[in-house]
Protein backbone atom coordinates (compact mmCIF):
# COMPACT_ATOMS: atom_id res chain seq x y z
CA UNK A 1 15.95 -13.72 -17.78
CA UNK A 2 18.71 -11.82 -16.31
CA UNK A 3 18.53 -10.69 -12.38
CA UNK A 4 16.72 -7.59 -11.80
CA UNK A 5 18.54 -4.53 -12.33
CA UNK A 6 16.91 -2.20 -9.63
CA UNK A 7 19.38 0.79 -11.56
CA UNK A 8 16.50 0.71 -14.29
CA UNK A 9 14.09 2.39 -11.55
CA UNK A 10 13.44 5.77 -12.24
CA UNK A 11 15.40 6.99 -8.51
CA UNK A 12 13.19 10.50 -8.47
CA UNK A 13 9.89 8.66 -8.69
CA UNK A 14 11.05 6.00 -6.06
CA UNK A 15 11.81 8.58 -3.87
CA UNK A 16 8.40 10.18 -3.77
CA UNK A 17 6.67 7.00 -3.56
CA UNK A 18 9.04 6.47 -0.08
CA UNK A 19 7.67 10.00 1.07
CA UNK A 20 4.07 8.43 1.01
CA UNK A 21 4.73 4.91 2.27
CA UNK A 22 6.45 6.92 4.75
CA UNK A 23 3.62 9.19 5.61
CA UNK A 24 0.70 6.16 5.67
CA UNK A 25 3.35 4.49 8.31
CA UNK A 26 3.53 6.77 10.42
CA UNK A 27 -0.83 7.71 9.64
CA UNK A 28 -1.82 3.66 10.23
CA UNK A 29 1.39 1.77 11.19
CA UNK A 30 4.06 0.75 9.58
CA UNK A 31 3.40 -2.63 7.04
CA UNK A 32 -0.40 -2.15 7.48
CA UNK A 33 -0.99 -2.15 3.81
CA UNK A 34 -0.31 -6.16 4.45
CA UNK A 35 -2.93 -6.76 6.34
CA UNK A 36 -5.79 -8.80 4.66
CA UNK A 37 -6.72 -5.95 3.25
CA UNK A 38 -9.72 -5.75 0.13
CA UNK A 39 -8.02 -4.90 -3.28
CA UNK A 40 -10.72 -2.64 -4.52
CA UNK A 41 -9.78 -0.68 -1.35
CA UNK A 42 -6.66 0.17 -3.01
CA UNK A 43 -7.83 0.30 -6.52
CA UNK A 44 -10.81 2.69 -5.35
CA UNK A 45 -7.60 4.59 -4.22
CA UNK A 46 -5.87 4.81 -7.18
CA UNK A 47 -8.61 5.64 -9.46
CA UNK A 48 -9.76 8.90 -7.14
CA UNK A 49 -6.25 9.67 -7.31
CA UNK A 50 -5.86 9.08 -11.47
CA UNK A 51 -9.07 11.45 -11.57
CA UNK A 52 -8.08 14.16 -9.11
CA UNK A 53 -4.31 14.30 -11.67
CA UNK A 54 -6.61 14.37 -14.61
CA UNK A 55 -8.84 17.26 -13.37
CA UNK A 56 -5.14 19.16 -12.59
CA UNK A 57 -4.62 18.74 -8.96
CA UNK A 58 -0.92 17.43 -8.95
CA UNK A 59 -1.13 17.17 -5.02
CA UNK A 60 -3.29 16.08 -2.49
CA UNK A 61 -4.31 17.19 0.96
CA UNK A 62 -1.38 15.30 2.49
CA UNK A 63 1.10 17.40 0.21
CA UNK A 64 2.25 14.63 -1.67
CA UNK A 65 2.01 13.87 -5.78
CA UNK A 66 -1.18 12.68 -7.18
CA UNK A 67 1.05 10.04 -9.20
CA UNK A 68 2.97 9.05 -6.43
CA UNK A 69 0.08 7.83 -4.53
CA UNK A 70 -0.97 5.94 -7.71
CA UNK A 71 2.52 3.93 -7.46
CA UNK A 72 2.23 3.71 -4.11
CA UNK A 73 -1.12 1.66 -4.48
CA UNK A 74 -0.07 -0.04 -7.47
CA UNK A 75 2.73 -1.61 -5.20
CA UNK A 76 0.76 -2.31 -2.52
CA UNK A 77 -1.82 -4.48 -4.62
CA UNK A 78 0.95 -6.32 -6.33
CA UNK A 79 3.00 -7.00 -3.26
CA UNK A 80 -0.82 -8.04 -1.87
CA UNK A 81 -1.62 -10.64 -4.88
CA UNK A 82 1.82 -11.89 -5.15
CA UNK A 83 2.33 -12.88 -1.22
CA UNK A 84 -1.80 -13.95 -2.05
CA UNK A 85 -2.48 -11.64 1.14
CA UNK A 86 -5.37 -9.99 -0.31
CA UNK A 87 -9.57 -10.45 0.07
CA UNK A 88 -10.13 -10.79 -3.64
CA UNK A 89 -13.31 -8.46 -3.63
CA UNK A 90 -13.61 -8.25 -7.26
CA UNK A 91 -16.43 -8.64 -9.41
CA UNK A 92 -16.38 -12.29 -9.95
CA UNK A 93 -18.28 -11.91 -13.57
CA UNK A 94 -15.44 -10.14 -15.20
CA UNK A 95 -13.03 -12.70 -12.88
CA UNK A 96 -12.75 -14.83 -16.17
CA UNK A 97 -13.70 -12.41 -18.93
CA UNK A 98 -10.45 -11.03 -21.05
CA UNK A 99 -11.46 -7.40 -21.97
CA UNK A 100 -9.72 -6.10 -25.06
């Protein structure tokens, strides 16, 4: 595996994604999304997001892309899991259960 190449991210979609981790900063403090926080908190998130795009709202209240919100919470559950700073709240019958 060769090192990352950050060049491969898209740079327009990163920058939108900044706007909003930006904007929940300065809303709830910077880093809070590291906090112990439930993962369905930000999955919730990104699925009322996903609907409101799907419906054709491309922004929400807070002026910023539907889709870049969705990254936004993607990242922060990944960085969560991976640095295992997360409550798992998950359903634990699916926690074993590959869904095709």
């Amino acid at each position: 595996f060769r090192s990352p190449g950050f060049s491969n991210i898209p740079r327009l979609a990163l920058l939108e994604v900044a706007k909003v981790m930006t904007n929940g900063a300065k809303e709830y403090g910077r880093f809070n999304y590291s906090g112990m926080i439930d993962i369905t908190r930000l999955t919730d998130a990104n699925e009322r997001h996903l609907n409101k795009f799907l419906v054709g709202q491309d922004l929400d209240e807070s002026g910023f892309h539907h889709l870049a919100h969705m990254a936004a919470n993607a990242l922060m559950a990944l960085d969560n899991y991976l640095t295992g700073n997360f409550n798992d709240d998950r359903n634990p019958v699916y926690k074993s259960k590959q869904l095709n």
